[in-house]
N, C-alpha and C. Protein backbone atom coordinates (compact mmCIF):
# COMPACT_ATOMS: atom_id res chain seq x y z
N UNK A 1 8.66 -2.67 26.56
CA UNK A 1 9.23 -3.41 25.46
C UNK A 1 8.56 -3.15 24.13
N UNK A 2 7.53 -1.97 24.17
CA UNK A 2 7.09 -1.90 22.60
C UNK A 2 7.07 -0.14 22.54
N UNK A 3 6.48 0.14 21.76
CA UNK A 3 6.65 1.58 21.11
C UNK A 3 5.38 1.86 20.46
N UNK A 4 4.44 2.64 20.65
CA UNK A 4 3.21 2.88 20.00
C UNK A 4 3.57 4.17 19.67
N UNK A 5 2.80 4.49 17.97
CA UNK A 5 2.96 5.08 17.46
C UNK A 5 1.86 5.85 16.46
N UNK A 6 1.03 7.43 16.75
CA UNK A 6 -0.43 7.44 16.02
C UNK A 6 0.03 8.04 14.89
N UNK A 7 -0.34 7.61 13.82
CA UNK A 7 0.11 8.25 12.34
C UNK A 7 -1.19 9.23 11.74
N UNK A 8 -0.34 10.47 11.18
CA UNK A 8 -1.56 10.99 11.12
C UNK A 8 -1.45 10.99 8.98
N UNK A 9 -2.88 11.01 8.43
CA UNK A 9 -2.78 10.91 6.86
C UNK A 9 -3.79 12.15 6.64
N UNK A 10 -3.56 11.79 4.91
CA UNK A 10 -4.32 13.37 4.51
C UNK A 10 -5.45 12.74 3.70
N UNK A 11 -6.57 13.74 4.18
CA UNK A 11 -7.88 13.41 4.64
C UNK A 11 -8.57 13.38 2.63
N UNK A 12 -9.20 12.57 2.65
CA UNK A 12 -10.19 13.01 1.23
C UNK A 12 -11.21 13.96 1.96
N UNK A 13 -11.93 14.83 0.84
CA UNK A 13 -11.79 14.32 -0.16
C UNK A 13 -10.68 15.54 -0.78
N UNK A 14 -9.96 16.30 0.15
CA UNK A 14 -8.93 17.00 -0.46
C UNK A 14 -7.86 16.50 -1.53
N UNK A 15 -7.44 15.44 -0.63
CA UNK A 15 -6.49 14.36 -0.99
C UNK A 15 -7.40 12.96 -1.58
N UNK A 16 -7.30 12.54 -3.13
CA UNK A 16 -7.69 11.50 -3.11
C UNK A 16 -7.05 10.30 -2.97
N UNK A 17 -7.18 9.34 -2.73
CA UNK A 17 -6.62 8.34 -2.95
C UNK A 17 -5.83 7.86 -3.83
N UNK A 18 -4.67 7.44 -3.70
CA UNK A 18 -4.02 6.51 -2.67
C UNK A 18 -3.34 7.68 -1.75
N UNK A 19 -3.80 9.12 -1.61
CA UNK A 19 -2.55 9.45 -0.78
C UNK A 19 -2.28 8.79 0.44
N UNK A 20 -3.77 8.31 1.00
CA UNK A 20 -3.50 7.78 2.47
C UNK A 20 -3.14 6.76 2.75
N UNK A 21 -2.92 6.00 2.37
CA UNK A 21 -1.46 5.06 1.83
C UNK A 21 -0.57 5.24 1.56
N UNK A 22 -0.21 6.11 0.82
CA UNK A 22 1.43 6.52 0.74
C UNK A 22 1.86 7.12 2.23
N UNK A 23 0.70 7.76 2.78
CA UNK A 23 1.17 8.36 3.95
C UNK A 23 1.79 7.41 5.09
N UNK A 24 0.64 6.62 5.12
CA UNK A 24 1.20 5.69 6.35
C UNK A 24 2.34 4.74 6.28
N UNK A 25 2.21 4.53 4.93
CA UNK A 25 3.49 4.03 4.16
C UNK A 25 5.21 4.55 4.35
N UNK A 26 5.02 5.75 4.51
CA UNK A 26 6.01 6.99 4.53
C UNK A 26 6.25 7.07 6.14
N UNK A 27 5.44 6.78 7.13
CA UNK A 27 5.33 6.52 8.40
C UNK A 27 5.85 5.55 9.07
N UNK A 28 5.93 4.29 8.18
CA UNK A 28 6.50 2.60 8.45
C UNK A 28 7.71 3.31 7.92
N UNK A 29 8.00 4.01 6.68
CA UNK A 29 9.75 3.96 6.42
C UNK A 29 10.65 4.26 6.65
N UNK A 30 9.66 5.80 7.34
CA UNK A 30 10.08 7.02 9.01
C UNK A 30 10.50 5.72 9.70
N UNK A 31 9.72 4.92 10.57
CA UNK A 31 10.58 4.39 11.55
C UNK A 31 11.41 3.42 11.18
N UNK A 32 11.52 2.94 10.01
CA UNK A 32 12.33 1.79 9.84
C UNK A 32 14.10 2.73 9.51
N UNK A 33 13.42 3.76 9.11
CA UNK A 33 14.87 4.59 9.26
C UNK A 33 15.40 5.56 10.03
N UNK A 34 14.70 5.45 11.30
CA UNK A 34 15.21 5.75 12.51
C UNK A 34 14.86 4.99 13.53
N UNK A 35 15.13 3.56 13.61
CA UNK A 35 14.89 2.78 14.35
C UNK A 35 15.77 2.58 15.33
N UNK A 36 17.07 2.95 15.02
CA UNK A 36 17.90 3.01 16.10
C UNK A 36 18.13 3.75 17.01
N UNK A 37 17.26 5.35 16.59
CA UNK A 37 17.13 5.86 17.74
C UNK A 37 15.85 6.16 18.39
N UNK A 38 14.85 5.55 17.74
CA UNK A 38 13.82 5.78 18.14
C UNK A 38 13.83 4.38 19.09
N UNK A 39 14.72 3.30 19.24
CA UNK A 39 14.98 2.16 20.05
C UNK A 39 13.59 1.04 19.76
N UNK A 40 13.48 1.50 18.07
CA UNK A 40 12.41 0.13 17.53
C UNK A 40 13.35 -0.72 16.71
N UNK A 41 12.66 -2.11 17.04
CA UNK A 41 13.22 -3.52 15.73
C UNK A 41 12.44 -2.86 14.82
N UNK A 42 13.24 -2.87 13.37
CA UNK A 42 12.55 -2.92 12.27
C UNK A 42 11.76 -3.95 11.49
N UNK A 43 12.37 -5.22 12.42
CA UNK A 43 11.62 -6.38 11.43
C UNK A 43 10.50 -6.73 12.37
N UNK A 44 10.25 -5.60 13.30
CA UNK A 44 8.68 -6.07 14.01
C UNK A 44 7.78 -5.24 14.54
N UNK A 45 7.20 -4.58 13.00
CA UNK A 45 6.14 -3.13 13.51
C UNK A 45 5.17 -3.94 12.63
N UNK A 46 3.89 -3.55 14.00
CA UNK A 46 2.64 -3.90 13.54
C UNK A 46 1.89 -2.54 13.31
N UNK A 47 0.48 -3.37 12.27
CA UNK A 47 -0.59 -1.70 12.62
C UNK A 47 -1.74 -1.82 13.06
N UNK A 48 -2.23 -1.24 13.84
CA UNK A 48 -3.47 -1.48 14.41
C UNK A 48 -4.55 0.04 13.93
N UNK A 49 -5.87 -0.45 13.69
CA UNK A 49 -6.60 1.09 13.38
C UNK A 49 -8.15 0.54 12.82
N UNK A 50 -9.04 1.50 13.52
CA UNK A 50 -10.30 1.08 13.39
C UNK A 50 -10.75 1.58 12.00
N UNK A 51 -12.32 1.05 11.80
CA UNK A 51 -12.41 1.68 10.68
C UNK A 51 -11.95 2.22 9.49
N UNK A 52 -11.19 3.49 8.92
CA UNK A 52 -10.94 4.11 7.60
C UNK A 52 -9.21 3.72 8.11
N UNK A 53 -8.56 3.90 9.72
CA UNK A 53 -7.39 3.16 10.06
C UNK A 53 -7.71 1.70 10.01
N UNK A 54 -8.34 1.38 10.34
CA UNK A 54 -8.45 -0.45 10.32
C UNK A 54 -7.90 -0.57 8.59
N UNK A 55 -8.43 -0.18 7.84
CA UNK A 55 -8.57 0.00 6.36
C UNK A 55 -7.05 0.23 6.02
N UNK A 56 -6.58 1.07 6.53
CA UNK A 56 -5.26 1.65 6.00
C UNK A 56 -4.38 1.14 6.64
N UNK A 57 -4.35 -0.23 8.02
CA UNK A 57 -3.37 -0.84 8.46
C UNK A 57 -3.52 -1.76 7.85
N UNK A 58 -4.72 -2.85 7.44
CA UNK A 58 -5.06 -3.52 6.41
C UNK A 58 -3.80 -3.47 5.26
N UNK A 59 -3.71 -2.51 4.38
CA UNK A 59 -3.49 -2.12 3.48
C UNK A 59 -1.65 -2.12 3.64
N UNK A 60 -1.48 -1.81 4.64
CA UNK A 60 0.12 -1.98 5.02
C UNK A 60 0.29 -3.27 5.28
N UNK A 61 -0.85 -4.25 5.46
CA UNK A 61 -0.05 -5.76 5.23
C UNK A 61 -0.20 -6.47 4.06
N UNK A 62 -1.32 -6.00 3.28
CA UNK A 62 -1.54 -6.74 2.28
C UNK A 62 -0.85 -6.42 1.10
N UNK A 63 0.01 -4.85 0.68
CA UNK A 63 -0.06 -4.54 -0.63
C UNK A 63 2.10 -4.50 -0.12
N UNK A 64 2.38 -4.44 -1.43
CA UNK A 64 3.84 -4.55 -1.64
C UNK A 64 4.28 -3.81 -2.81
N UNK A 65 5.78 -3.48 -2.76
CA UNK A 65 6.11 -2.70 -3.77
C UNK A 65 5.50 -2.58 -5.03
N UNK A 66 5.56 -4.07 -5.36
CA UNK A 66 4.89 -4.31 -6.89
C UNK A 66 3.44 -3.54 -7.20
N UNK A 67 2.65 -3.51 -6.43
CA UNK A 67 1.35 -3.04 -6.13
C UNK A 67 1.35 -1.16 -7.32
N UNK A 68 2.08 -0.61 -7.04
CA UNK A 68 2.55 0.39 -7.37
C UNK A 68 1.68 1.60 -6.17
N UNK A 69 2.18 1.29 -4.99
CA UNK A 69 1.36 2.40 -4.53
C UNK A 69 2.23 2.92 -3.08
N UNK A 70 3.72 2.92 -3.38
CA UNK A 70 4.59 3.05 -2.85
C UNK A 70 4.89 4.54 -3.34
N UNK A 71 5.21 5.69 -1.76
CA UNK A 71 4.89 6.57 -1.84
C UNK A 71 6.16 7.21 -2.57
N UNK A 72 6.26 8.42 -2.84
CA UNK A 72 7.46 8.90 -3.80
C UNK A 72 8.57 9.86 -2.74
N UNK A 73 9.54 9.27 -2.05
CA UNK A 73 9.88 10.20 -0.87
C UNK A 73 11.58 9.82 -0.78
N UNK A 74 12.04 9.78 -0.03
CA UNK A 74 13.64 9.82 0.32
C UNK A 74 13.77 8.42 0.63
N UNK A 75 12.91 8.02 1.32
CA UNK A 75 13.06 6.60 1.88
C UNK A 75 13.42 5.25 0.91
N UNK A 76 14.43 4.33 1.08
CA UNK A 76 14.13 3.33 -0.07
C UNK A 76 13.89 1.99 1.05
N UNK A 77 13.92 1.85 2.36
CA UNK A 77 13.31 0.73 2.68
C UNK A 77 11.70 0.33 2.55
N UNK A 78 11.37 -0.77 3.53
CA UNK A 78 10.06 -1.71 3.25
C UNK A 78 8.81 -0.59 3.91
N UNK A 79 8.06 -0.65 3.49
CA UNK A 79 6.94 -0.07 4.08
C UNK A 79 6.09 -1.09 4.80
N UNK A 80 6.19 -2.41 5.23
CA UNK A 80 4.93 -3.23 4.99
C UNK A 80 5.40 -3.62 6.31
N UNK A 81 4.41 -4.69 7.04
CA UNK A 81 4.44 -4.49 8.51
C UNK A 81 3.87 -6.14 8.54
N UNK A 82 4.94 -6.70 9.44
CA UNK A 82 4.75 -7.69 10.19
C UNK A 82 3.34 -8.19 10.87
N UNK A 83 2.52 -7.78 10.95
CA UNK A 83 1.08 -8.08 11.56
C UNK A 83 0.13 -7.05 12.01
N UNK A 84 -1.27 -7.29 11.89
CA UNK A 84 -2.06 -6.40 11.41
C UNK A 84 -3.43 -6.20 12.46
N UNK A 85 -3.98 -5.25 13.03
CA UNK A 85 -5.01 -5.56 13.77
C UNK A 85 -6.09 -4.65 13.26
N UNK A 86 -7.19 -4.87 12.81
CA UNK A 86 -8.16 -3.98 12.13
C UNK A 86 -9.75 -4.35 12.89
N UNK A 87 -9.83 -3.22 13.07
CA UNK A 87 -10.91 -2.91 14.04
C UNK A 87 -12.41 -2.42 12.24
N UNK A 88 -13.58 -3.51 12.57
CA UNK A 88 -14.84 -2.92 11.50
C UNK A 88 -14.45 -2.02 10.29
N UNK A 89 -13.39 -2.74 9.65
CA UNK A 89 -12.80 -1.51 8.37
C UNK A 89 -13.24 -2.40 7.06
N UNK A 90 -14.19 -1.63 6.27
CA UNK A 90 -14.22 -1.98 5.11
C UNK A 90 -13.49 -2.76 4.19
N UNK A 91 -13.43 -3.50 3.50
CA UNK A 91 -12.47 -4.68 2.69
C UNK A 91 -12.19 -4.95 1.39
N UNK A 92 -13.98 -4.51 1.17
CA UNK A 92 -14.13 -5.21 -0.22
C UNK A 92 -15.47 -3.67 -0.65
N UNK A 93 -15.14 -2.67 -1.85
CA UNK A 93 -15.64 -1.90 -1.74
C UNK A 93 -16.56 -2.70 -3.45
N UNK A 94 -16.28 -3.26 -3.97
CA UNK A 94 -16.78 -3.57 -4.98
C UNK A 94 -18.39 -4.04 -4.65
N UNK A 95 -18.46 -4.47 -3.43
CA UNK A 95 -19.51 -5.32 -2.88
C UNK A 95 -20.84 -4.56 -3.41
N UNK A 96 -21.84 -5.16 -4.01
CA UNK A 96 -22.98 -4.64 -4.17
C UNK A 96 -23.51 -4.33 -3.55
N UNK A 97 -23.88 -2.64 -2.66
CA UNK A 97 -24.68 -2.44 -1.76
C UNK A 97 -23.61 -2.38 -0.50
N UNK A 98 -22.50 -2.73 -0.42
CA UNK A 98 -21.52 -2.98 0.49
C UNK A 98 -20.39 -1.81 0.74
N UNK A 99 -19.70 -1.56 1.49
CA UNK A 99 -20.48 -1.00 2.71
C UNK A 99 -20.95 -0.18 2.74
N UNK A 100 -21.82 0.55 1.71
CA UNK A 100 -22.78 1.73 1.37
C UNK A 100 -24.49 1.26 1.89
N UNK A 101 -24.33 1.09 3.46
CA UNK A 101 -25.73 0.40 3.84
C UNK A 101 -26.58 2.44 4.26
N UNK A 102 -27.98 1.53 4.40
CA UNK A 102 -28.70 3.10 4.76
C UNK A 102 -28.23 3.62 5.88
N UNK A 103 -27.83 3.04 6.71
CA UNK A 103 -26.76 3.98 8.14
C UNK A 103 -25.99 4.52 7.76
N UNK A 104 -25.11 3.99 6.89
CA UNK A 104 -23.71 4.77 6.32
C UNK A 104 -24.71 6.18 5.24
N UNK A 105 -25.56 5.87 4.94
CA UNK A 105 -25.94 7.16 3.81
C UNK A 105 -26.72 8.13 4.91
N UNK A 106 -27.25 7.59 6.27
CA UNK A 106 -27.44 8.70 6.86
C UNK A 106 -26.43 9.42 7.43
N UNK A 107 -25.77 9.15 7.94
CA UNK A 107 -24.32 9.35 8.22
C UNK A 107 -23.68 10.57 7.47
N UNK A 108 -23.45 9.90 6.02
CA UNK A 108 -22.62 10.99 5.07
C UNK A 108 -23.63 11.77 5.09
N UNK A 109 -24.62 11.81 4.86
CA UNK A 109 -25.85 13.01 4.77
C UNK A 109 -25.57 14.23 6.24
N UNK A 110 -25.68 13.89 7.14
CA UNK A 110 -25.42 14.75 8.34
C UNK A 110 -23.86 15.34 8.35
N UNK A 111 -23.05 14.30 7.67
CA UNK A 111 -21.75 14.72 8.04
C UNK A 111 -21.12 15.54 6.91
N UNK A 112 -21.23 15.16 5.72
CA UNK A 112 -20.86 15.82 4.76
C UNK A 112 -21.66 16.39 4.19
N UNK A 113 -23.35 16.55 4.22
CA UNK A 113 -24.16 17.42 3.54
C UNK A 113 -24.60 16.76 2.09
N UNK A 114 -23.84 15.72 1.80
CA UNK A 114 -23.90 14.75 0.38
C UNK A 114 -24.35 14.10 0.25
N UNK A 115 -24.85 13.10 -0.94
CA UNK A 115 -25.20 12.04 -0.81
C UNK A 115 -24.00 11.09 -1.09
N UNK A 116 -24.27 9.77 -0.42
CA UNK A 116 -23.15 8.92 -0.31
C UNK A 116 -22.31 8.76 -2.30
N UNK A 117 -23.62 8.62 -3.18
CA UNK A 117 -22.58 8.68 -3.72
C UNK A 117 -21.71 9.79 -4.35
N UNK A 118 -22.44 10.86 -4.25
CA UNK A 118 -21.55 12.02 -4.26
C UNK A 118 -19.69 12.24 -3.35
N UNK A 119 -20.45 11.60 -2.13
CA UNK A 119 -19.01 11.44 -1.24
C UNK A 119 -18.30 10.35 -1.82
N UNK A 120 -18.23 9.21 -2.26
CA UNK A 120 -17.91 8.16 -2.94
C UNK A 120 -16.69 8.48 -4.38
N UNK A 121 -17.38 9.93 -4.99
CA UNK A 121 -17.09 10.23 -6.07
C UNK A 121 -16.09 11.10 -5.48
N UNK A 122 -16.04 11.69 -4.22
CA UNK A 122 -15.33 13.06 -3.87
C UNK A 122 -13.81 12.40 -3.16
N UNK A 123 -13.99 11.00 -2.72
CA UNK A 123 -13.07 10.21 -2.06
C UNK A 123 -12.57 9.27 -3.09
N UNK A 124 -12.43 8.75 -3.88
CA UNK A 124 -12.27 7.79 -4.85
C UNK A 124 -12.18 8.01 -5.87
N UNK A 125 -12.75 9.16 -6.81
CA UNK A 125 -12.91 9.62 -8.10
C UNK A 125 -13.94 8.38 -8.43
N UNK A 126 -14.56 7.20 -7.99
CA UNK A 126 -15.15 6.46 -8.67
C UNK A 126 -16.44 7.05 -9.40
N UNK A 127 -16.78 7.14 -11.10
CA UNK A 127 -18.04 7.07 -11.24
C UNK A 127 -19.44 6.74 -11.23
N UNK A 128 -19.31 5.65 -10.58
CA UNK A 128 -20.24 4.76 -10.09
C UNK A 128 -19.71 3.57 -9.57
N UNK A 129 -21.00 2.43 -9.34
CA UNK A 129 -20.58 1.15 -8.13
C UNK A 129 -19.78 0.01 -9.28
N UNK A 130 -19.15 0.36 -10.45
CA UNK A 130 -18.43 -0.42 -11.11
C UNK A 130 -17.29 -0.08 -12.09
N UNK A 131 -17.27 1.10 -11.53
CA UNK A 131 -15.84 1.99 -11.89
C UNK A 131 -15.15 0.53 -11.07
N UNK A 132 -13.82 0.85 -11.66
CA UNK A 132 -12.73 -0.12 -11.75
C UNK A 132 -11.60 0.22 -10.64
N UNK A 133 -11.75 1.80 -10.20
CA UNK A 133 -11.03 2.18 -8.94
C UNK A 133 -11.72 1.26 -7.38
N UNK A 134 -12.97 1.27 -7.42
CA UNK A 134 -13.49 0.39 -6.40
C UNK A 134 -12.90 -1.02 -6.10
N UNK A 135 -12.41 -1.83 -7.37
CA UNK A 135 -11.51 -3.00 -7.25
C UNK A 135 -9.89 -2.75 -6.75
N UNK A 136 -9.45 -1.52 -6.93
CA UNK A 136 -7.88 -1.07 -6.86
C UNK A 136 -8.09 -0.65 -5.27
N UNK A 137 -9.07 -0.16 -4.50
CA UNK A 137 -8.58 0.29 -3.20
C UNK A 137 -9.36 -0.66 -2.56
N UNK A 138 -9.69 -1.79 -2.99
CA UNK A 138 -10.44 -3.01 -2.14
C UNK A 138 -8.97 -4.04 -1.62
N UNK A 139 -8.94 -4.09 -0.64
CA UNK A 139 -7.84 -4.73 0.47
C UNK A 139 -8.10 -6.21 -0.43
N UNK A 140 -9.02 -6.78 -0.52
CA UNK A 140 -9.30 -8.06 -1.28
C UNK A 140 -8.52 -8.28 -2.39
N UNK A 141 -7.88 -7.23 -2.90
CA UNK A 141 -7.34 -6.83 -4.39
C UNK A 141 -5.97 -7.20 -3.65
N UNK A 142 -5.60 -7.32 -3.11
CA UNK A 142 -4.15 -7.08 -2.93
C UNK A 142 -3.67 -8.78 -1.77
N UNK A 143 -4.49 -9.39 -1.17
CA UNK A 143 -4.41 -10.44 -0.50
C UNK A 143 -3.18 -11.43 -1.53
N UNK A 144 -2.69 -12.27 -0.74
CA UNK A 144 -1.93 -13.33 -1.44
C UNK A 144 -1.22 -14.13 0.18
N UNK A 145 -0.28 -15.01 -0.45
CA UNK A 145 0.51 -15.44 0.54
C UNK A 145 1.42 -15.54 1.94
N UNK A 146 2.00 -13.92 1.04
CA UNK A 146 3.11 -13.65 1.81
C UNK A 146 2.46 -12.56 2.76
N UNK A 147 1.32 -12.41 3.03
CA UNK A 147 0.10 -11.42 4.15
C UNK A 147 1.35 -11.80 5.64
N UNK A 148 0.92 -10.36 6.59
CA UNK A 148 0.92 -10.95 7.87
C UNK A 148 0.15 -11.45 8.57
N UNK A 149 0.06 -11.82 9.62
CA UNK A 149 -0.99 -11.93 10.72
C UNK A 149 -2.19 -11.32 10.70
N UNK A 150 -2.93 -11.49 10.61
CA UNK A 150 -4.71 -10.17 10.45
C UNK A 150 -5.30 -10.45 11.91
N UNK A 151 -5.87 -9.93 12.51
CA UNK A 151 -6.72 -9.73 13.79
C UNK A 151 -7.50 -9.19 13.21
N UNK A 152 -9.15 -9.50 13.31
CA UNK A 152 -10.31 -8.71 12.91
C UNK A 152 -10.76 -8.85 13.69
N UNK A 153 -12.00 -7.43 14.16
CA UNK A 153 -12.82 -7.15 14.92
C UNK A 153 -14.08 -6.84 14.22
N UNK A 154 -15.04 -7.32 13.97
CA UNK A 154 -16.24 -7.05 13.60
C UNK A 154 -17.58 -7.34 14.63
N UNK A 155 -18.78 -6.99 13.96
CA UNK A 155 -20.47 -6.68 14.67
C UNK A 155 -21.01 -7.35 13.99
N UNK A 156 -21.57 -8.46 14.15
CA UNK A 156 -22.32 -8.80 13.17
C UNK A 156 -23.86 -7.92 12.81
N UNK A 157 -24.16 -6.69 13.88
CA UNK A 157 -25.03 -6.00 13.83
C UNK A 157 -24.15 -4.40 13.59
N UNK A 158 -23.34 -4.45 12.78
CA UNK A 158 -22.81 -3.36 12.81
C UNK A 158 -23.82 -2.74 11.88
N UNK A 159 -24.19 -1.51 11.68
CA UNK A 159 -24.64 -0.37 10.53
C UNK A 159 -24.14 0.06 9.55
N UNK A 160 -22.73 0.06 10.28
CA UNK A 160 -21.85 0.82 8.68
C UNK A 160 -21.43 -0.42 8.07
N UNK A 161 -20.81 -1.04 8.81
CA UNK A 161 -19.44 -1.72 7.98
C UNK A 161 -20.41 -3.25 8.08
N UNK A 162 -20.73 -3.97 7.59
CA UNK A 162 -21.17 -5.87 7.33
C UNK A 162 -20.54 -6.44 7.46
N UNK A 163 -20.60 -7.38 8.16
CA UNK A 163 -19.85 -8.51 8.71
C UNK A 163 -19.51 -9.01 7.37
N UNK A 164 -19.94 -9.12 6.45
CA UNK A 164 -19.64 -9.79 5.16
C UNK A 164 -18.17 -9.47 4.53
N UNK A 165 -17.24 -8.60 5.09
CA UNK A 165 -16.50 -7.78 4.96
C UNK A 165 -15.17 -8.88 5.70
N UNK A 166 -15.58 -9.27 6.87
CA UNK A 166 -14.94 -9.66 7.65
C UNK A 166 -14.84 -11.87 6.65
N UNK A 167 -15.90 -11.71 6.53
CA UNK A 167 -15.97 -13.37 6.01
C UNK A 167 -15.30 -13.34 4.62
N UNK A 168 -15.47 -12.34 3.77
CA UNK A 168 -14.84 -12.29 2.71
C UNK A 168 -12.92 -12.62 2.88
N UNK A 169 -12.65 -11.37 3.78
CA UNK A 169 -11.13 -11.26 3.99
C UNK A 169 -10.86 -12.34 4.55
N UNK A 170 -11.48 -13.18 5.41
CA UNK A 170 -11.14 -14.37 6.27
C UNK A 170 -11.01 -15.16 5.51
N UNK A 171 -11.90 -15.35 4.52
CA UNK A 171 -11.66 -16.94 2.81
C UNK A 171 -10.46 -16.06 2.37
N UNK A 172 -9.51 -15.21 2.29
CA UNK A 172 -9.39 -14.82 1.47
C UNK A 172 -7.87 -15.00 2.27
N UNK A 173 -7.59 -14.50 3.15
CA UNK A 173 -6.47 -15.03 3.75
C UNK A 173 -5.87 -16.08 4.13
């Protein structure tokens, strides 16, 4: 009785942001316009996704046309999704020190060869921790009323991601 579905987006720091949002965006409008043969309800797709997906299913419940970050494609239905399950995904990037902890900078160091804020700058264009793009791709930015359902999964001993992430979005919903 359900339909799972893995969406794939385009990666920074090739692609900066918002593409990966428009992508998954473009993915909800894929099925809402072939729902009849793909044998899905349109008025009941959820997203589920850990981490940088936790982040970007997030983002499919909280933000709406108005938002302006509705992708540019053939499609003219809804992109936005009935209920949400996000596995340790970042929330609030404005956070001082948040989620740029020393695990996460060892991390980008091994993985990308960078320093975090170099990767920061390569994913975001942000110039630093108060560039004004850090408020525009913070999920916190986009919260209001008409939200779906949220499921969060957090650590309170996590490394990368702070539980603080999780308490923020929770007042906030």
């Amino acid at each position: 009785g359900f339909v799972g579905v893995s969406v794939g987006y385009r990666f920074a720091p090739q692609f900066k942001w918002p593409a990966q949002i428009q992508d998954v965006k473009t993915a909800v409008q894929y099925l809402r316009a072939h729902a009849g043969e793909l044998n899905i309800d349109p008025t009941r797709i959820g997203a589920m996704g850990e981490s940088a997906g936790g982040y970007l299913a997030l983002m499919l419940g909280v933000t709406s046309p108005d938002d302006g970050l509705e992708p540019q494609n053939e499609y003219t239905n809804p992109s936005n999704v009935q209920a949400v399950v996000s596995f340790v995904s970042a929330t609030d990037f404005t956070l001082p020190g948040l989620p740029l902890t020393p695990a996460l900078e060892a991390e980008m160091q091994q993985y990308y060869k960078k320093s975090l804020k170099e990767v920061r700058t390569d994913f975001t264009g942000a110039s630093g921790p108060d560039d004004p793009i850090l408020k525009k791709i913070s999920v916190l930015s986009y919260v209001d009323k008409t939200d779906p359902p949220v499921l969060m999964f957090y650590g309170d001993i996590d490394p990368i991601v702070s539980i603080e992430h999780a308490y923020r979005l929770e007042l906030a919903l």
